[in-house]
C-alpha atoms as a PDB file:
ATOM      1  CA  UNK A   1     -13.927 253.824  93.365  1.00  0.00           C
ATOM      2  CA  UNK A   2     -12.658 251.848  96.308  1.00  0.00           C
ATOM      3  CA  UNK A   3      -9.898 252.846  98.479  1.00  0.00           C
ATOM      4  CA  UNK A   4      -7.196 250.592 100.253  1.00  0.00           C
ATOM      5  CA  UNK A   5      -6.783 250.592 103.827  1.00  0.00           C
ATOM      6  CA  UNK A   6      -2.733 250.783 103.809  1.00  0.00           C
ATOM      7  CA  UNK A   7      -1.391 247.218 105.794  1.00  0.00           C
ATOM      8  CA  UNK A   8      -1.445 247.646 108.920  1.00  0.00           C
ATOM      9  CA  UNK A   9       2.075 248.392 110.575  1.00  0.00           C
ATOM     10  CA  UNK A  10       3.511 245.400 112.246  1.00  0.00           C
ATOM     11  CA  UNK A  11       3.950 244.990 116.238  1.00  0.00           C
ATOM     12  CA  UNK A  12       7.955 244.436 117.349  1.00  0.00           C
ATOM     13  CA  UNK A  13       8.316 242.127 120.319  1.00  0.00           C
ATOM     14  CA  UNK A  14       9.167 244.777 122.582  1.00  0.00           C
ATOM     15  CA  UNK A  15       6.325 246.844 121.785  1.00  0.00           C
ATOM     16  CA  UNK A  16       4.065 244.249 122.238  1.00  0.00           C
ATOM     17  CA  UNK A  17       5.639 243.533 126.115  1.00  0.00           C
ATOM     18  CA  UNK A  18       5.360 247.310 126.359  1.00  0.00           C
ATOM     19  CA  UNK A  19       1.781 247.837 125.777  1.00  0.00           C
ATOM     20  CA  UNK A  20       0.705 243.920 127.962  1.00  0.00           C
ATOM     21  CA  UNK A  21       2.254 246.173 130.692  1.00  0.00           C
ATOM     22  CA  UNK A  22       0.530 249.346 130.570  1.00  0.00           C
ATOM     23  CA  UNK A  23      -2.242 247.644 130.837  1.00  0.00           C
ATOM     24  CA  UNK A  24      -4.652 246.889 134.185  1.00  0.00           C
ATOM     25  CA  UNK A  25      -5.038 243.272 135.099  1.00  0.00           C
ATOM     26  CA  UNK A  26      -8.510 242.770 133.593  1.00  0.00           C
ATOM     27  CA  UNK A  27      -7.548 244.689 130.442  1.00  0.00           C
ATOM     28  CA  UNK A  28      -4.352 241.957 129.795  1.00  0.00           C
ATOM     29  CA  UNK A  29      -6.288 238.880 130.358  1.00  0.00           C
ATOM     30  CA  UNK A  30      -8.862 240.508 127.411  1.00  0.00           C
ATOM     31  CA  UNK A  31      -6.114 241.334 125.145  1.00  0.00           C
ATOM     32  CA  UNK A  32      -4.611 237.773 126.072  1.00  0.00           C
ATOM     33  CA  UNK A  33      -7.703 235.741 125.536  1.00  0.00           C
ATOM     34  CA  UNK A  34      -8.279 234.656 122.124  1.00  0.00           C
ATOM     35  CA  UNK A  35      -8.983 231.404 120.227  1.00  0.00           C
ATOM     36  CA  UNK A  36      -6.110 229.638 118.579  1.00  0.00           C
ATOM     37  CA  UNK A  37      -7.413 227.616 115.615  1.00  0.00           C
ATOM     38  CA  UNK A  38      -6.818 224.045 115.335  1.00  0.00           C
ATOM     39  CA  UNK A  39      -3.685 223.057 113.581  1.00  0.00           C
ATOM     40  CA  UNK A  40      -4.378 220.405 110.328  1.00  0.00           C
ATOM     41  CA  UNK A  41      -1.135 218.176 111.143  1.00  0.00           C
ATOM     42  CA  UNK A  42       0.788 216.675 107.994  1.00  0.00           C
ATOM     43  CA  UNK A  43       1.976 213.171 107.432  1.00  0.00           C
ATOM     44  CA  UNK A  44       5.203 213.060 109.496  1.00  0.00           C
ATOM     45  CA  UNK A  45       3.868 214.668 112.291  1.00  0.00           C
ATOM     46  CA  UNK A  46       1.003 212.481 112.556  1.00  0.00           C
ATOM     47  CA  UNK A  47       3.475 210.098 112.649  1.00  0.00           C
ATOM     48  CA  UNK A  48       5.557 211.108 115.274  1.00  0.00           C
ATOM     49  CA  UNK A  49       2.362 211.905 117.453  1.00  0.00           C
ATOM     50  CA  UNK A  50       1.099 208.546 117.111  1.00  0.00           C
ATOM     51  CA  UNK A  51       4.615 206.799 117.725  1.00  0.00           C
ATOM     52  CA  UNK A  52       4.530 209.533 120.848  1.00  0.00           C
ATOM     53  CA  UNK A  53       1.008 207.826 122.145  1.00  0.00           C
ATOM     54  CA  UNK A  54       2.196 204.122 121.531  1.00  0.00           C
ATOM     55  CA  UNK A  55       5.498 204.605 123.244  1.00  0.00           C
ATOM     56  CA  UNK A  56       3.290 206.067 126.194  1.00  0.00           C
ATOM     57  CA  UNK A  57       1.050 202.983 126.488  1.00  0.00           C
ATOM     58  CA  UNK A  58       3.820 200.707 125.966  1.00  0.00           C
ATOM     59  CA  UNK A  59       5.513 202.128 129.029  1.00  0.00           C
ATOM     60  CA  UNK A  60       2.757 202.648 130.958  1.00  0.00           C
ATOM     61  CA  UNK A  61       2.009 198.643 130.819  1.00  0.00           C
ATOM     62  CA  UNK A  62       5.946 198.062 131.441  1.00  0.00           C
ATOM     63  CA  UNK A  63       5.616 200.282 134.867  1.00  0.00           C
ATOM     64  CA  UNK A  64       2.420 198.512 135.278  1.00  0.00           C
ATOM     65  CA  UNK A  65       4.142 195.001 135.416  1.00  0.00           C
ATOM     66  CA  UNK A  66       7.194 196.129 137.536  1.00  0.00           C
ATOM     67  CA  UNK A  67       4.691 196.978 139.941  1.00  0.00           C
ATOM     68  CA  UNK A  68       2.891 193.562 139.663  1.00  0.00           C
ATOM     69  CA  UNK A  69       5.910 192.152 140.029  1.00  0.00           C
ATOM     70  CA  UNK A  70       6.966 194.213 143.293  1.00  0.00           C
ATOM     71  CA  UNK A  71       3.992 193.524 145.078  1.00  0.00           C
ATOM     72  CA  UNK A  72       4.219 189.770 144.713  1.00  0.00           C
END
């Protein structure tokens, strides 16, 4: 017979900011310090990363050439 550890209660906002404060400056940057997973991106925002990077290179060789073109 297995018992169930009842769900954890849920941490408000405010309680959270509450307890980061009572804490010493070594203890918040432990509590703060843990590894976010890498997100799996979908379709559309693939897309709109990738449009992102192009539009960057594209400029980037546009500011190139006005300064080619100011230093002639």
């Amino acid at each position: 017979m297995t018992k169930t550890q009842p769900d954890s209660p849920s941490i408000s906002n405010s309680d959270q900011s509450w307890i980061f404060s009572s804490l010493e400056p070594e203890q918040l940057v432990k509590a703060k310090k843990h590894a976010i997973p890498r997100r799996h991106l979908k379709g559309r925002e693939l897309l709109v990363l990738w449009t992102l990077r192009l539009y960057l290179i594209f400029m980037m060789v546009v500011v190139a050439y006005q300064v080619w073109l100011a230093a002639r």
